[in-house]
Protein backbone atom coordinates (compact mmCIF):
# COMPACT_ATOMS: atom_id res chain seq x y z
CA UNK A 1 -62.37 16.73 16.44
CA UNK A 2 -65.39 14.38 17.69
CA UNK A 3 -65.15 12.60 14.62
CA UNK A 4 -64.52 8.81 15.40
CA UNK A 5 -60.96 7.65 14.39
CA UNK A 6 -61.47 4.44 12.66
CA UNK A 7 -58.51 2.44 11.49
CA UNK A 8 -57.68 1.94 7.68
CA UNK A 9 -59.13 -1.16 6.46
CA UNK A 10 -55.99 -3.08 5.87
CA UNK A 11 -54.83 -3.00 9.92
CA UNK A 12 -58.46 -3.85 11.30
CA UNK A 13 -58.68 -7.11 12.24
CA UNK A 14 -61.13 -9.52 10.93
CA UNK A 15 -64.17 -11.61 12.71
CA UNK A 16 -62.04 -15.00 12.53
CA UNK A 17 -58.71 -13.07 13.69
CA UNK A 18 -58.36 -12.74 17.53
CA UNK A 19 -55.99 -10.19 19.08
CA UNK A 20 -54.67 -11.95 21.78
CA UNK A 21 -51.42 -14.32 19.86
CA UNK A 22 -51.87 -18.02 20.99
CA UNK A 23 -49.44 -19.25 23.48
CA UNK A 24 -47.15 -22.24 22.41
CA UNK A 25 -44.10 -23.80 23.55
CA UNK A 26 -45.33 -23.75 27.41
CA UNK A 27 -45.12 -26.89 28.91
CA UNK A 28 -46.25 -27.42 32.48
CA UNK A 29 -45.34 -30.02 34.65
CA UNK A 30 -46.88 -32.56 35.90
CA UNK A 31 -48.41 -31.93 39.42
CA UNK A 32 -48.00 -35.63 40.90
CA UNK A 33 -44.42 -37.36 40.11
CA UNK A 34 -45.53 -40.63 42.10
CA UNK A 35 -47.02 -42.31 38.79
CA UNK A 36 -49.32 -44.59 40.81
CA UNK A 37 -52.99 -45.68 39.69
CA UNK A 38 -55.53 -46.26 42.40
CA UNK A 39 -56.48 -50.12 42.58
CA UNK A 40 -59.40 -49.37 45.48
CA UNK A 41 -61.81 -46.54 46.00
CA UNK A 42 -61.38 -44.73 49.07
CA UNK A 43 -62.83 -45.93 52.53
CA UNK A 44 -66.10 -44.53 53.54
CA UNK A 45 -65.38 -42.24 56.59
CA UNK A 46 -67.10 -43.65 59.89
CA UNK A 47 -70.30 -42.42 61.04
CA UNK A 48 -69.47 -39.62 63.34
CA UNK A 49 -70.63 -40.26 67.37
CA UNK A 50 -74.63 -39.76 68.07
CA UNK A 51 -74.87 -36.48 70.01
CA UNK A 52 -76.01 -36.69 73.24
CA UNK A 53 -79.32 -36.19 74.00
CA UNK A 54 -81.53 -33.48 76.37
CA UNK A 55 -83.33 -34.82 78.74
CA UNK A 56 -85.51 -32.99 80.38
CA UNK A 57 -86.31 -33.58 84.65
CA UNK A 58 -89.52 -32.49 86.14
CA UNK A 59 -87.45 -29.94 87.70
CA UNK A 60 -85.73 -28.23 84.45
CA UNK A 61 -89.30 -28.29 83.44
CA UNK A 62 -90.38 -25.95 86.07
CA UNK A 63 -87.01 -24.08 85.51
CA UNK A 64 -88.22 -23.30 82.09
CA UNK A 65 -91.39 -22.71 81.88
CA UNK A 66 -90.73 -20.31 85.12
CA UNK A 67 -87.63 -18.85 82.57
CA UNK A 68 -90.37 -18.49 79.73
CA UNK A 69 -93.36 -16.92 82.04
CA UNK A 70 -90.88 -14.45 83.82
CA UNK A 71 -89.38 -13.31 80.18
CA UNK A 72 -93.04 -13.07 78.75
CA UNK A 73 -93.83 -10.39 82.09
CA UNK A 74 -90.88 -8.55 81.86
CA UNK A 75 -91.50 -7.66 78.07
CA UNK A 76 -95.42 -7.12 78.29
CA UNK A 77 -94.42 -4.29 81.16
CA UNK A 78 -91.76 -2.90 78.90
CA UNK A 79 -94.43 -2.70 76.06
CA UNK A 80 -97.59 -1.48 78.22
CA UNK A 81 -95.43 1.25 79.94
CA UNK A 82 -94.44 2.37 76.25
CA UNK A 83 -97.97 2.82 75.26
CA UNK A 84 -98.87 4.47 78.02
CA UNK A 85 -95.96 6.46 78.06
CA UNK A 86 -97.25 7.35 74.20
CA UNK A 87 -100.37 8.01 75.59
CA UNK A 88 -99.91 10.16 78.16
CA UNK A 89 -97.83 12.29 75.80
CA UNK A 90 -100.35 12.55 73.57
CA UNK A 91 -103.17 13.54 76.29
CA UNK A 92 -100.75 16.23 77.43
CA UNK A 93 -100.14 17.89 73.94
CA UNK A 94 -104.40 17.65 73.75
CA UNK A 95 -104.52 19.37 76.77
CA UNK A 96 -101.77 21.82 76.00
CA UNK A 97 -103.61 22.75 72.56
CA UNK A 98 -106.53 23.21 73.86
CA UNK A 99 -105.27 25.79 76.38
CA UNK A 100 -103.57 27.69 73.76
CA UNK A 101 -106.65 27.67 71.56
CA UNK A 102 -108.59 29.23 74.67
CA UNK A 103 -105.71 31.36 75.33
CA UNK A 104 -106.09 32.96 71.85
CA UNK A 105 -109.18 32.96 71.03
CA UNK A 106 -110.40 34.91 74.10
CA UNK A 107 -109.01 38.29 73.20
CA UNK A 108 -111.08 38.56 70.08
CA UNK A 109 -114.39 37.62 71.97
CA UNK A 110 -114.00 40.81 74.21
């Protein structure tokens, strides 16, 4: 039953034999009827138009670097309220296991 079934020698094909049969008689057609040959090579596209420029005023200047200092406040007070958020938690669960140590501990020094 789990025995591999292995054909007779005389149907297995060969190493030079393929099993796929060639294809022959297709013809396709062309995919360009014009029958022209170019004479020149194609034209270069033109340069596309220089972008425009930034240019920067005294007063964008200020703008931005007001911009940049107000962003650079706003996330050092979300980050220092995190940490002492995360502190503050942890000096509360100190405090909280030191009571309960206290709390049981004191029955057994009676």
């Amino acid at each position: 039953m789990f025995t591999p079934k292995i054909p007779p020698p005389d149907t297995a094909p060969t190493s030079g034999t393929s099993l796929v049969p060639p294809l022959t008689g297709l013809v396709h057609p062309p995919a360009c009827t014009c029958h022209h040959t170019p004479t020149a090579p194609a034209p270069v596209p033109a340069a596309p138009p220089a972008r425009p420029t930034v240019q920067l005023t005294p007063g964008s200047l200020i703008v931005a670097a007001a911009g940049g200092t107000a962003m650079v406040l706003v996330v050092g007070t979300v980050l220092v309220s995190m940490l002492l958020a995360t502190a503050i938690t942890a000096a509360s669960i100190a405090l909280c296991a030191v009571v309960l140590r206290s709390l049981l501990n004191r029955p057994n020094n009676r």
